[in-house]
PDB file of N, CA and C in Angstrom:
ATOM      1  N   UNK A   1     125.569 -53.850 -82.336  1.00  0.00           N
ATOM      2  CA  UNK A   1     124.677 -54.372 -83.361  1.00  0.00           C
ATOM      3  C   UNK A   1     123.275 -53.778 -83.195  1.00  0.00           C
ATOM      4  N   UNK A   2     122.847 -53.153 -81.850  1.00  0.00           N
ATOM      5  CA  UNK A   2     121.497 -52.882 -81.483  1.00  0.00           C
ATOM      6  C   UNK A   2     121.445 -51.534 -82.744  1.00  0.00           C
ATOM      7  N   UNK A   3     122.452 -51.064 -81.887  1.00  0.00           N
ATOM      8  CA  UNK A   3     122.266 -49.511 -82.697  1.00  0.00           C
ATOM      9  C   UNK A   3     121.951 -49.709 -83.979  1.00  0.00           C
ATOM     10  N   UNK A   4     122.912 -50.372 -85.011  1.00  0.00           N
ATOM     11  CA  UNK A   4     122.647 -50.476 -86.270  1.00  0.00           C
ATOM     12  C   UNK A   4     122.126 -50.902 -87.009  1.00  0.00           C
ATOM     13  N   UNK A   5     121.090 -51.750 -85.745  1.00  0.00           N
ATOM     14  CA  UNK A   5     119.563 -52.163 -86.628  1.00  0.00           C
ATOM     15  C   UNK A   5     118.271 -51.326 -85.935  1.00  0.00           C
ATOM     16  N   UNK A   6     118.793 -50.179 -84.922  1.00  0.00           N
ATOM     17  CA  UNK A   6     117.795 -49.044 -85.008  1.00  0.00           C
ATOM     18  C   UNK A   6     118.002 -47.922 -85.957  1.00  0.00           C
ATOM     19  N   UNK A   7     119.425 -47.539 -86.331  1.00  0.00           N
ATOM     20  CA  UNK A   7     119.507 -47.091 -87.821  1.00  0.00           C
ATOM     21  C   UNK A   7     118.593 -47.585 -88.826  1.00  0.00           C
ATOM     22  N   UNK A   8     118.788 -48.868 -88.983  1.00  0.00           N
ATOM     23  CA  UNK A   8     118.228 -49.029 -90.009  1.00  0.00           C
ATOM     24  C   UNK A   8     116.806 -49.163 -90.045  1.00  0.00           C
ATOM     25  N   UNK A   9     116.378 -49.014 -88.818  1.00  0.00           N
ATOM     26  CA  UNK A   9     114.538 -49.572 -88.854  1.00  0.00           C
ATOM     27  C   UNK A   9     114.369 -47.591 -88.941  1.00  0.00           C
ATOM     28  N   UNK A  10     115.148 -46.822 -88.342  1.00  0.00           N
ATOM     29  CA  UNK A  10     114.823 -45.129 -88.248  1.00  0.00           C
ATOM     30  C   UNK A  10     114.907 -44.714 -89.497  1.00  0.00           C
ATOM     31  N   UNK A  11     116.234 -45.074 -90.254  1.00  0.00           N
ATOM     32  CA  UNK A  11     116.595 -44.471 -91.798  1.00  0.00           C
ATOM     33  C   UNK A  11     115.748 -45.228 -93.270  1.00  0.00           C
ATOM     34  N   UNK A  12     116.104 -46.505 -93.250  1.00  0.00           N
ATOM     35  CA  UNK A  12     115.542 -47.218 -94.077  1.00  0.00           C
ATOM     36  C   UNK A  12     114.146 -47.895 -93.914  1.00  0.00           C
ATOM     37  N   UNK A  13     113.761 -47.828 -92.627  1.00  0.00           N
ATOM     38  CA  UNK A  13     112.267 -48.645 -92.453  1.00  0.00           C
ATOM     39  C   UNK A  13     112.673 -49.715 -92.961  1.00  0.00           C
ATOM     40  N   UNK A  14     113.396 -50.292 -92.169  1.00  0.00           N
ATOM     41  CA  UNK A  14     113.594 -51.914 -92.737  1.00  0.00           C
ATOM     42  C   UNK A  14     113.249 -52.445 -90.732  1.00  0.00           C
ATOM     43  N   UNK A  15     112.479 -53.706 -90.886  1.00  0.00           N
ATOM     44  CA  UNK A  15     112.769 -54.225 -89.605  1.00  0.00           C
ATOM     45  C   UNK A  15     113.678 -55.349 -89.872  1.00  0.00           C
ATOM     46  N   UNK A  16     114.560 -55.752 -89.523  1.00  0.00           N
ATOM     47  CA  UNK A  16     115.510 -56.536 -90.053  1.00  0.00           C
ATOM     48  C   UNK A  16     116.024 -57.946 -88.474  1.00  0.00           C
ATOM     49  N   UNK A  17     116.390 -59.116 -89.160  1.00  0.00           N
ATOM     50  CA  UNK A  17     117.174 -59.879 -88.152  1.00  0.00           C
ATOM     51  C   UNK A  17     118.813 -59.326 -89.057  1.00  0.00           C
ATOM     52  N   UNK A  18     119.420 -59.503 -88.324  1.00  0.00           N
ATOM     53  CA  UNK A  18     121.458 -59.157 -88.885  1.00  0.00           C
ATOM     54  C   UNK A  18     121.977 -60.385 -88.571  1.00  0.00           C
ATOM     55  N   UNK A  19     123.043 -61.248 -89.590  1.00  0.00           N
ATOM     56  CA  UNK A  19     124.011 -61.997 -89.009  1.00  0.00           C
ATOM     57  C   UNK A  19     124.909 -61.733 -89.842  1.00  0.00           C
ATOM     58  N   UNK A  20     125.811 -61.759 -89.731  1.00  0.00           N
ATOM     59  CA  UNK A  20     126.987 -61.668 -90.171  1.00  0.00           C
ATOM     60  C   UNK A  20     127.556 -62.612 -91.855  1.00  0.00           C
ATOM     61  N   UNK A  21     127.761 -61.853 -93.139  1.00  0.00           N
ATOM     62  CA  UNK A  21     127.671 -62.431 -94.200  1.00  0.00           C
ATOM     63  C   UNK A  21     128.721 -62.827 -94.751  1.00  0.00           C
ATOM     64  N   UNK A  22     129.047 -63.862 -95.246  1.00  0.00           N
ATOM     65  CA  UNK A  22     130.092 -64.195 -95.743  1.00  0.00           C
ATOM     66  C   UNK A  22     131.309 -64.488 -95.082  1.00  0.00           C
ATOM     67  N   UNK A  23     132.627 -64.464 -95.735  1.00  0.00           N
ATOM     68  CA  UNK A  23     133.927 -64.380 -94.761  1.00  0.00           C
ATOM     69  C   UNK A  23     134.641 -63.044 -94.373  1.00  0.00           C
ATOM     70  N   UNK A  24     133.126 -62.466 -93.725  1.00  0.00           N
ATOM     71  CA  UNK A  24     133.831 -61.055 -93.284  1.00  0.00           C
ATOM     72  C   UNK A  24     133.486 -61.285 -91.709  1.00  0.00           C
ATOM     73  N   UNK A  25     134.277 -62.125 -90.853  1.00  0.00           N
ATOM     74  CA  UNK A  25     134.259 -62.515 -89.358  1.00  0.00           C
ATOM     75  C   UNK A  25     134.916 -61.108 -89.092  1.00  0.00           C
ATOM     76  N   UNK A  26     136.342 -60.927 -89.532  1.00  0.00           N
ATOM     77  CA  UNK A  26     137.428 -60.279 -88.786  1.00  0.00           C
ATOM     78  C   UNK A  26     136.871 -59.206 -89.053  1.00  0.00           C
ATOM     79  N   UNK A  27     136.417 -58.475 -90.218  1.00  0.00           N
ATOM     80  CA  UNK A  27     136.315 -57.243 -90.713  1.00  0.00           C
ATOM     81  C   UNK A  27     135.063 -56.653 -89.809  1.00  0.00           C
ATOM     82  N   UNK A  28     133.748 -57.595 -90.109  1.00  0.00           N
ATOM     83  CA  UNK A  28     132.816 -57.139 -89.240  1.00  0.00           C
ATOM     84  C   UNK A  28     131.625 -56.026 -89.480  1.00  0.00           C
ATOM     85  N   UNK A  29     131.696 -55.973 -91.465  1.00  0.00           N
ATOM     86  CA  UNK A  29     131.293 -54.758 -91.718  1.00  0.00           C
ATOM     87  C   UNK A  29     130.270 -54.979 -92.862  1.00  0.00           C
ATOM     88  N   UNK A  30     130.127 -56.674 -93.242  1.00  0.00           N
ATOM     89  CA  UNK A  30     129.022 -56.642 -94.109  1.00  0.00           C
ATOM     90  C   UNK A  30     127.727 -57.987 -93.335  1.00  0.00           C
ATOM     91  N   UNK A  31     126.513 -57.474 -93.249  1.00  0.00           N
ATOM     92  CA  UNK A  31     125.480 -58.725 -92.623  1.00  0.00           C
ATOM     93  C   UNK A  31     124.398 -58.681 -93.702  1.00  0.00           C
ATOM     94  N   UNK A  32     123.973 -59.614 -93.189  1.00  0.00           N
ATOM     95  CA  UNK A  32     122.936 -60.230 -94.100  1.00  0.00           C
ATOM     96  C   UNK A  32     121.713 -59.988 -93.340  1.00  0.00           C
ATOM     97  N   UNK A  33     120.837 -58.943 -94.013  1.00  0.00           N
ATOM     98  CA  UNK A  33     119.438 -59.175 -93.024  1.00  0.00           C
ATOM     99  C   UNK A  33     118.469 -59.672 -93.634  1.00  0.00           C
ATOM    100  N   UNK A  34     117.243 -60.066 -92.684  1.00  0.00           N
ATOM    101  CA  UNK A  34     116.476 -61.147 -93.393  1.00  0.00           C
ATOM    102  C   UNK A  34     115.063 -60.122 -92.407  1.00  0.00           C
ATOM    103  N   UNK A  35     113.969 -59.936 -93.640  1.00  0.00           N
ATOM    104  CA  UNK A  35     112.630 -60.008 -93.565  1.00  0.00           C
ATOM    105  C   UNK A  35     111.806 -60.650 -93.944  1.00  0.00           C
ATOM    106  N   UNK A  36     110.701 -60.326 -93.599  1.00  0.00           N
ATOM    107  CA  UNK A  36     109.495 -61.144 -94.605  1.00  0.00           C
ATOM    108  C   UNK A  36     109.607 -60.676 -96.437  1.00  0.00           C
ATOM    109  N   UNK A  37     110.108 -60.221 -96.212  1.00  0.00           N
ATOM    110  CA  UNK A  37     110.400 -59.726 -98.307  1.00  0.00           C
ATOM    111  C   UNK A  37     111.382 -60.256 -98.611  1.00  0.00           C
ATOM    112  N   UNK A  38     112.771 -59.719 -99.417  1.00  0.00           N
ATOM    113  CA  UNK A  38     113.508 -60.108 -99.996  1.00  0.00           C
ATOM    114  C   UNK A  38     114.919 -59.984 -98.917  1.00  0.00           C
ATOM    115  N   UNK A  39     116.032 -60.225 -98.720  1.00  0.00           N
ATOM    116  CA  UNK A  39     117.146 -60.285 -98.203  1.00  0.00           C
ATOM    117  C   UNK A  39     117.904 -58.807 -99.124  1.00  0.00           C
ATOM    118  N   UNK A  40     118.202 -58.797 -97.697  1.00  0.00           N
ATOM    119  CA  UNK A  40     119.344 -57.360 -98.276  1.00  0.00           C
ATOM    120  C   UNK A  40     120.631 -57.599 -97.542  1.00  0.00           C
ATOM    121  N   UNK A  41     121.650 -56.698 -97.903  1.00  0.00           N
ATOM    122  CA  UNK A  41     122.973 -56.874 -97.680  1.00  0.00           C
ATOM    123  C   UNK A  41     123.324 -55.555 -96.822  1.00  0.00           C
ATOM    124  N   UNK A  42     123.295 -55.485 -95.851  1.00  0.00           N
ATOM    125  CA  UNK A  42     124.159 -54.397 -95.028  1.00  0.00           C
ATOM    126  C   UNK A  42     125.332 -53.959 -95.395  1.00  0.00           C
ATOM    127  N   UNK A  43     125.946 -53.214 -95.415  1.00  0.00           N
ATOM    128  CA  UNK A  43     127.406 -52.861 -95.691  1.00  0.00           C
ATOM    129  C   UNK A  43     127.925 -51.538 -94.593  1.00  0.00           C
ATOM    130  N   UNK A  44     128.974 -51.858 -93.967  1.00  0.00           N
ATOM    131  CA  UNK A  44     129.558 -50.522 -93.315  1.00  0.00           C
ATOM    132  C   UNK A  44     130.905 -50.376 -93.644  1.00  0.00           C
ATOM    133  N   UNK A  45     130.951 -48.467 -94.372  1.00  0.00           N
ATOM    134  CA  UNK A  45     132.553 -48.145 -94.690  1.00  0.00           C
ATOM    135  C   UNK A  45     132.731 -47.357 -93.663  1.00  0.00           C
ATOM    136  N   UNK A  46     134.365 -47.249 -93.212  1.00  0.00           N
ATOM    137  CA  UNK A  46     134.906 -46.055 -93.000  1.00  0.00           C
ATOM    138  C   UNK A  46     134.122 -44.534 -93.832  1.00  0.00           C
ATOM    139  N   UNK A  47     134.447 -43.406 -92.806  1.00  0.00           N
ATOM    140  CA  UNK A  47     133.570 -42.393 -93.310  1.00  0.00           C
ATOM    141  C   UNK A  47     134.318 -41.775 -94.407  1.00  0.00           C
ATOM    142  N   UNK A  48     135.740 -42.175 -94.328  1.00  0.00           N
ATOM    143  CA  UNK A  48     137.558 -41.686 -95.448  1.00  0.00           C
ATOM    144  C   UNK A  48     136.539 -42.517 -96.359  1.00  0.00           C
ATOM    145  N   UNK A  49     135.762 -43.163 -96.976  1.00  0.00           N
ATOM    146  CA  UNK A  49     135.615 -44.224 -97.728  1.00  0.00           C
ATOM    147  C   UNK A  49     134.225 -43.295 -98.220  1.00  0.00           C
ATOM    148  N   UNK A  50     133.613 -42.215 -98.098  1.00  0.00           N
ATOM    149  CA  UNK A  50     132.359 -41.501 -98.227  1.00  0.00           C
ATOM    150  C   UNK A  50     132.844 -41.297-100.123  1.00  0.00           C
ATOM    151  N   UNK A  51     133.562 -40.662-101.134  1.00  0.00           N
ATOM    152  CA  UNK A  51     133.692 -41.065-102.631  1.00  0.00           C
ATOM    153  C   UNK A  51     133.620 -42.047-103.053  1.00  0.00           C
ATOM    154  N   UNK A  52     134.053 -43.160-102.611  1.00  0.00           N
ATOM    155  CA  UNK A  52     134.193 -44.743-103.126  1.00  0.00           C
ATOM    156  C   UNK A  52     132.845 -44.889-103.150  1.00  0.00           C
ATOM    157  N   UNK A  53     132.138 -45.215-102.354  1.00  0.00           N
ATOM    158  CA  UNK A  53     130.987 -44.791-102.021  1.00  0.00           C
ATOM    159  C   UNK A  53     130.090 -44.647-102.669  1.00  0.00           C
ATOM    160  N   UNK A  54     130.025 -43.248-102.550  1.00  0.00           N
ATOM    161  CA  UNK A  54     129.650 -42.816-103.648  1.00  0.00           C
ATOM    162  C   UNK A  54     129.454 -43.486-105.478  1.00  0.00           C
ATOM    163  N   UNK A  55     130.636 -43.307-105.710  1.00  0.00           N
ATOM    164  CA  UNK A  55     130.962 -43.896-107.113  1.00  0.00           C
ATOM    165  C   UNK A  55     130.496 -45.582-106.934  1.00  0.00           C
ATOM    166  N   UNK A  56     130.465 -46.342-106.432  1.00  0.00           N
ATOM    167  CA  UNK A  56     129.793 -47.161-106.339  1.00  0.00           C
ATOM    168  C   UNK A  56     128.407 -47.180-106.434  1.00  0.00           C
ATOM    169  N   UNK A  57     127.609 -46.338-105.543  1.00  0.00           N
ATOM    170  CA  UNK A  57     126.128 -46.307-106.014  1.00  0.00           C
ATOM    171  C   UNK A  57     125.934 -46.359-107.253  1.00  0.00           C
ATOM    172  N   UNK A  58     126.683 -45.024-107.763  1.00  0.00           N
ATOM    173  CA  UNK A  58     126.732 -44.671-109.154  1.00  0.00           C
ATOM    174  C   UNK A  58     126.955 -45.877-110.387  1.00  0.00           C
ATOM    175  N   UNK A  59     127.502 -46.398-109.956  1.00  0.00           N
ATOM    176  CA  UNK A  59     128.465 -47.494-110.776  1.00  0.00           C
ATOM    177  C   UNK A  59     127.064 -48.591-111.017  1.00  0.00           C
ATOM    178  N   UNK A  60     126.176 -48.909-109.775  1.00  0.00           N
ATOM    179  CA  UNK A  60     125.762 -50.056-109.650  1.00  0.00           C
ATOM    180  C   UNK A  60     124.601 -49.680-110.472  1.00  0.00           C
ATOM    181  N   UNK A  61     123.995 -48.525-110.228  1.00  0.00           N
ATOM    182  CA  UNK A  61     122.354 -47.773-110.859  1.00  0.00           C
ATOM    183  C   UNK A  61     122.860 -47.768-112.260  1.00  0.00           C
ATOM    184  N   UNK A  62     124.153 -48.004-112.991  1.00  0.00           N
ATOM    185  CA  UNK A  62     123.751 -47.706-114.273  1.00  0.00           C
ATOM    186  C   UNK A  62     124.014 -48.907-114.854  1.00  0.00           C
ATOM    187  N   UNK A  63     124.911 -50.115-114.210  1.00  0.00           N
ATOM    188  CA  UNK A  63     124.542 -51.237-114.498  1.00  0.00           C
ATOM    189  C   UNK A  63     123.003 -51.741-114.323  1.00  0.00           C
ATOM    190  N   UNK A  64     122.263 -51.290-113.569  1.00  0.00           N
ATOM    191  CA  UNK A  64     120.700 -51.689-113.682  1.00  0.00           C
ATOM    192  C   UNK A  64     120.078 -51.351-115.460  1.00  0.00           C
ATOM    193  N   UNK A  65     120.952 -50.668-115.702  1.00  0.00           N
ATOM    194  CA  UNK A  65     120.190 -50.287-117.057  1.00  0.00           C
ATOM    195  C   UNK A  65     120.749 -51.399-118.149  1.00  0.00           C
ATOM    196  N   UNK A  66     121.877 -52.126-117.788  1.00  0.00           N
ATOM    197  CA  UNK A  66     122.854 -52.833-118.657  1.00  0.00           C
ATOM    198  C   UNK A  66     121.648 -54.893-118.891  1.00  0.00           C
ATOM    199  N   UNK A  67     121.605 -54.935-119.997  1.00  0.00           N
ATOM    200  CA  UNK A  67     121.412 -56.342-120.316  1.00  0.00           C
ATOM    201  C   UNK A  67     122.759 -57.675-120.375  1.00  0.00           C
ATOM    202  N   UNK A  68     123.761 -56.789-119.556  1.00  0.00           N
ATOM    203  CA  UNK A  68     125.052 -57.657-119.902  1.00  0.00           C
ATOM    204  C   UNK A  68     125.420 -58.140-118.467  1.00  0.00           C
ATOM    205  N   UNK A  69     125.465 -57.232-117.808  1.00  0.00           N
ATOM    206  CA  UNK A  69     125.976 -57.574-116.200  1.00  0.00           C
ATOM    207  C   UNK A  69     124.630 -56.891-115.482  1.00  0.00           C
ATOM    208  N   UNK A  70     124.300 -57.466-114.251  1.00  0.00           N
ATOM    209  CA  UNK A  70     123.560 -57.264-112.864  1.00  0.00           C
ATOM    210  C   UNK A  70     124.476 -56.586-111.980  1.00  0.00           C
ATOM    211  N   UNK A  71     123.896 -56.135-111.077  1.00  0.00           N
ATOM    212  CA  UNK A  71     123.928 -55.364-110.059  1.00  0.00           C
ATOM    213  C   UNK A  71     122.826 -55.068-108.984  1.00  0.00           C
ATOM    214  N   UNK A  72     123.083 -55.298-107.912  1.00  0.00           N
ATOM    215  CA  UNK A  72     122.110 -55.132-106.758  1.00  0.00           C
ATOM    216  C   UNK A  72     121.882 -54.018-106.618  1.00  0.00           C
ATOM    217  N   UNK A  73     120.485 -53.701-106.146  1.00  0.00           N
ATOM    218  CA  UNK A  73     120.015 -52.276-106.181  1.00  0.00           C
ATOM    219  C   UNK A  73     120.285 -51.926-104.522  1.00  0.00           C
ATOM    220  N   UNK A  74     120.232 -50.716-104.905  1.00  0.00           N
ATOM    221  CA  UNK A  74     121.071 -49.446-103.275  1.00  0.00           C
ATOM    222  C   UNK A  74     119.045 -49.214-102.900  1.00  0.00           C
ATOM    223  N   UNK A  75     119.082 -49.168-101.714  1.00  0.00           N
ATOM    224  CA  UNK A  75     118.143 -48.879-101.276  1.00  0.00           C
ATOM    225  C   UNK A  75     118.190 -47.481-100.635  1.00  0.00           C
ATOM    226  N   UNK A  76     116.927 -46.569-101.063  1.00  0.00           N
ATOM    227  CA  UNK A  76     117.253 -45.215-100.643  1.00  0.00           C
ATOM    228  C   UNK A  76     116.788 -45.171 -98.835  1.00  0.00           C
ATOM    229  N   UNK A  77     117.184 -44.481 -98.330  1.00  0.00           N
ATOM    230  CA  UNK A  77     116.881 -43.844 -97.058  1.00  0.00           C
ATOM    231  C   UNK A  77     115.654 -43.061 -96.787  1.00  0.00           C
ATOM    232  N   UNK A  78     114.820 -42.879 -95.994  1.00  0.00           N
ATOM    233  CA  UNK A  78     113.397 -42.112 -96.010  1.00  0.00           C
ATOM    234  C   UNK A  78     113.413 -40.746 -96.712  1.00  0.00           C
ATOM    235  N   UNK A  79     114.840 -40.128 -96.501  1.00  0.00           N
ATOM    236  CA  UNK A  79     115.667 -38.923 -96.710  1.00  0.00           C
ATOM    237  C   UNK A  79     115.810 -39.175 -98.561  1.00  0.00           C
ATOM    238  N   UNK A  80     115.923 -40.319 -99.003  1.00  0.00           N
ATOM    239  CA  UNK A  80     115.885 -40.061-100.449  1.00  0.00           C
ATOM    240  C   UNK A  80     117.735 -40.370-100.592  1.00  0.00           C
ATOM    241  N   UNK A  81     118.006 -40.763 -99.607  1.00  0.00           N
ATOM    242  CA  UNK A  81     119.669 -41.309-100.075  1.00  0.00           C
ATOM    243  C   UNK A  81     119.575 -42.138 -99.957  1.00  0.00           C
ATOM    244  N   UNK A  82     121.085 -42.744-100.458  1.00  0.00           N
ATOM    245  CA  UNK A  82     121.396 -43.928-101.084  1.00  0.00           C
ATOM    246  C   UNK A  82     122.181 -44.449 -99.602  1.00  0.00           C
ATOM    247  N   UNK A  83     122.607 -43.876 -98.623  1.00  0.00           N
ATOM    248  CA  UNK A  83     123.654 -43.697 -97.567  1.00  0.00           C
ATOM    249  C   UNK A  83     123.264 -43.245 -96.532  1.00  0.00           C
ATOM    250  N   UNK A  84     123.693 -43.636 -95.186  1.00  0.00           N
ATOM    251  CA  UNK A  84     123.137 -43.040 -94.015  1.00  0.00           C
ATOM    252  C   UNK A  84     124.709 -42.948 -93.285  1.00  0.00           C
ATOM    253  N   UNK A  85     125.072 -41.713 -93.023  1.00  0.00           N
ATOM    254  CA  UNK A  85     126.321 -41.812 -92.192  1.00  0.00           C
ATOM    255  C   UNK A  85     125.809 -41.990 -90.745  1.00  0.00           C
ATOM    256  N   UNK A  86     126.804 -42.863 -90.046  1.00  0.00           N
ATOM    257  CA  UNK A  86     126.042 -43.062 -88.832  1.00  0.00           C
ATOM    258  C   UNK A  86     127.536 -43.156 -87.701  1.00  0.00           C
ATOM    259  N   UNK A  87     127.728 -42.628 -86.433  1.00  0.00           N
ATOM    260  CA  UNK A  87     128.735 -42.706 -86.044  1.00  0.00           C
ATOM    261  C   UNK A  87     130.259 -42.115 -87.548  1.00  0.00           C
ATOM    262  N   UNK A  88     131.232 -42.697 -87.359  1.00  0.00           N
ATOM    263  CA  UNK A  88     131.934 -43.010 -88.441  1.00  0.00           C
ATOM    264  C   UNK A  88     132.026 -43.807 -89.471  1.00  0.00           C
ATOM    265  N   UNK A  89     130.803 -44.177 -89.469  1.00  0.00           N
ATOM    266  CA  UNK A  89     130.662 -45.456 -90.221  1.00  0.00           C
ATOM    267  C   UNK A  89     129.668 -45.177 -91.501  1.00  0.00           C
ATOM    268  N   UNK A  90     129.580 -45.509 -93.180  1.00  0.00           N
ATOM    269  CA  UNK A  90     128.711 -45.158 -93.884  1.00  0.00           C
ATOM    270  C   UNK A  90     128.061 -46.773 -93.819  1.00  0.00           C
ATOM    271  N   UNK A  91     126.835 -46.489 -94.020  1.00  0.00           N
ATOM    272  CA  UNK A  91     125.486 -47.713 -93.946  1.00  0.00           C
ATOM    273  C   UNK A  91     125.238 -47.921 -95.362  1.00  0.00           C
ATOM    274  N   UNK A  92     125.525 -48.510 -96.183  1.00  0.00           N
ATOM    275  CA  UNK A  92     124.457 -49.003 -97.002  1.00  0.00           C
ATOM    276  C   UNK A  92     123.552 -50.212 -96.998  1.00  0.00           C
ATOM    277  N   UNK A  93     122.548 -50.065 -97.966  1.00  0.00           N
ATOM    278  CA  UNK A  93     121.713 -51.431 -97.757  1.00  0.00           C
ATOM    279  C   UNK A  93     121.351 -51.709 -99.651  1.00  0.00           C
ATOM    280  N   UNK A  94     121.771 -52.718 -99.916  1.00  0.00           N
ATOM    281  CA  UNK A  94     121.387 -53.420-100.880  1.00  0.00           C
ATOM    282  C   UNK A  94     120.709 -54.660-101.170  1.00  0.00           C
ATOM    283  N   UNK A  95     119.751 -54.974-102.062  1.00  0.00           N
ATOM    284  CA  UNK A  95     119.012 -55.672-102.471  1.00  0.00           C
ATOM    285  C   UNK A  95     120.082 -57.167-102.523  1.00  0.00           C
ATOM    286  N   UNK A  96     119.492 -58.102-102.257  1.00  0.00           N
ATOM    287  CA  UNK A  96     120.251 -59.344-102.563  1.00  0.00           C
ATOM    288  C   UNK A  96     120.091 -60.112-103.530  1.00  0.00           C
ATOM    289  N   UNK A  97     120.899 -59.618-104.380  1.00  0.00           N
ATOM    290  CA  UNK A  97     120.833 -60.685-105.434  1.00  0.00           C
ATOM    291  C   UNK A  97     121.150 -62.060-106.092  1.00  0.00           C
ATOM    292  N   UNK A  98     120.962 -63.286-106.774  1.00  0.00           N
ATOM    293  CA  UNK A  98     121.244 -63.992-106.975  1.00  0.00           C
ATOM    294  C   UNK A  98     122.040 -63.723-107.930  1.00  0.00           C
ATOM    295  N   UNK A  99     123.139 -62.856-108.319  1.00  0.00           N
ATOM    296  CA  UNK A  99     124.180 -62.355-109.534  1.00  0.00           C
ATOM    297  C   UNK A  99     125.283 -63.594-110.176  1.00  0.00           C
ATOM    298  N   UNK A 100     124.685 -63.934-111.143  1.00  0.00           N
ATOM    299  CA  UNK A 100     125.728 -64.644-112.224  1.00  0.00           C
ATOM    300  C   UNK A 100     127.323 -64.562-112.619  1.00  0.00           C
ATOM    301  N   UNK A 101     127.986 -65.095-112.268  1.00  0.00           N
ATOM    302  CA  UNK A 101     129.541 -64.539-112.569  1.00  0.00           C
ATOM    303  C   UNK A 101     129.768 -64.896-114.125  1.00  0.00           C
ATOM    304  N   UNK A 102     130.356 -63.171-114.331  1.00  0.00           N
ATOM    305  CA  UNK A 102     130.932 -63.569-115.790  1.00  0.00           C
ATOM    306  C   UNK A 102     132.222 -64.056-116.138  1.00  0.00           C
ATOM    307  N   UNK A 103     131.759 -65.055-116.983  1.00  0.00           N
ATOM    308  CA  UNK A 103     133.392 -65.677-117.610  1.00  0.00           C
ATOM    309  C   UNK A 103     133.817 -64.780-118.792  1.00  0.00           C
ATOM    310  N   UNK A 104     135.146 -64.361-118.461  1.00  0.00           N
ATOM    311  CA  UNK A 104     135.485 -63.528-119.610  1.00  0.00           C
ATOM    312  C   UNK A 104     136.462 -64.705-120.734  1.00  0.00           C
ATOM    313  N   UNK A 105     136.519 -64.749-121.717  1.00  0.00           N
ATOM    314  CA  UNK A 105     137.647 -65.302-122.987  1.00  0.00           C
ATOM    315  C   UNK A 105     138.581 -64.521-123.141  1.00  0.00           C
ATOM    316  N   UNK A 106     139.722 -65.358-123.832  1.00  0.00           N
ATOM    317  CA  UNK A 106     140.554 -64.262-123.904  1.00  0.00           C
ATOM    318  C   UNK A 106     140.549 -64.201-125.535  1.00  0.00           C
ATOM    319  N   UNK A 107     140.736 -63.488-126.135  1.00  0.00           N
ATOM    320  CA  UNK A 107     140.712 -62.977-127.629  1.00  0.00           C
ATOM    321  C   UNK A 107     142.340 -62.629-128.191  1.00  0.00           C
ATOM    322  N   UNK A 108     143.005 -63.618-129.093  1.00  0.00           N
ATOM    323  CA  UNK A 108     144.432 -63.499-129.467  1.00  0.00           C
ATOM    324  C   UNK A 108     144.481 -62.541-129.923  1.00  0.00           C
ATOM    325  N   UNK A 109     143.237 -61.386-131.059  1.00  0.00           N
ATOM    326  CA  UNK A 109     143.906 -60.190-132.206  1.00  0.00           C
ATOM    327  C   UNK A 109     144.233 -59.716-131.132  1.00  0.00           C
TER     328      UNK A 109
END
């Protein structure tokens, strides 16, 4: 855990506390860090997982443009990425959002 909150204070300039978010005990790969600003979301993939990835950033930055659905913003790296590979592991860090779940209807035509 040391390491990957000196990643993140080296790559992202974040000083961060980490605990562990949600019901990912077993997995072990998403935390919750907490500063004096806003809460962000840690995330670690497999490095096989570097397209998904990818397309996810992608996916989330153009929902920022959308008035229909939210999306948490990717925080760039000092480097100007969205991603820090570190060991085998890809790092992201996202903004924490309070995101609304949509109810979809179903429509008979």
């Amino acid at each position: 855990m040391e390491d990957l909150l000196n990643i993140i204070r080296k790559e992202f300039e974040l000083d961060l506390k980490l605990k562990p978010f949600g019901d990912n005990y077993a997995r072990n790969n998403i935390f919750l860090g907490e500063n004096k600003e806003k809460p962000v979301i840690i995330k670690l993939e497999p490095v096989n997982q570097l397209e998904q990835v990818k397309l996810s950033i992608k996916i989330a930055a153009n929902l920022l443009n959308s008035d229909v659905i939210s999306s948490s913003r990717y925080l760039q790296t000092k480097n100007g990425e969205f991603f820090h590979v570190f060991q085998d592991k890809i790092v992201t860090v996202q903004e924490k959002e309070d995101l609304v779940k949509i109810t979809l209807t179903k429509n008979e035509d």
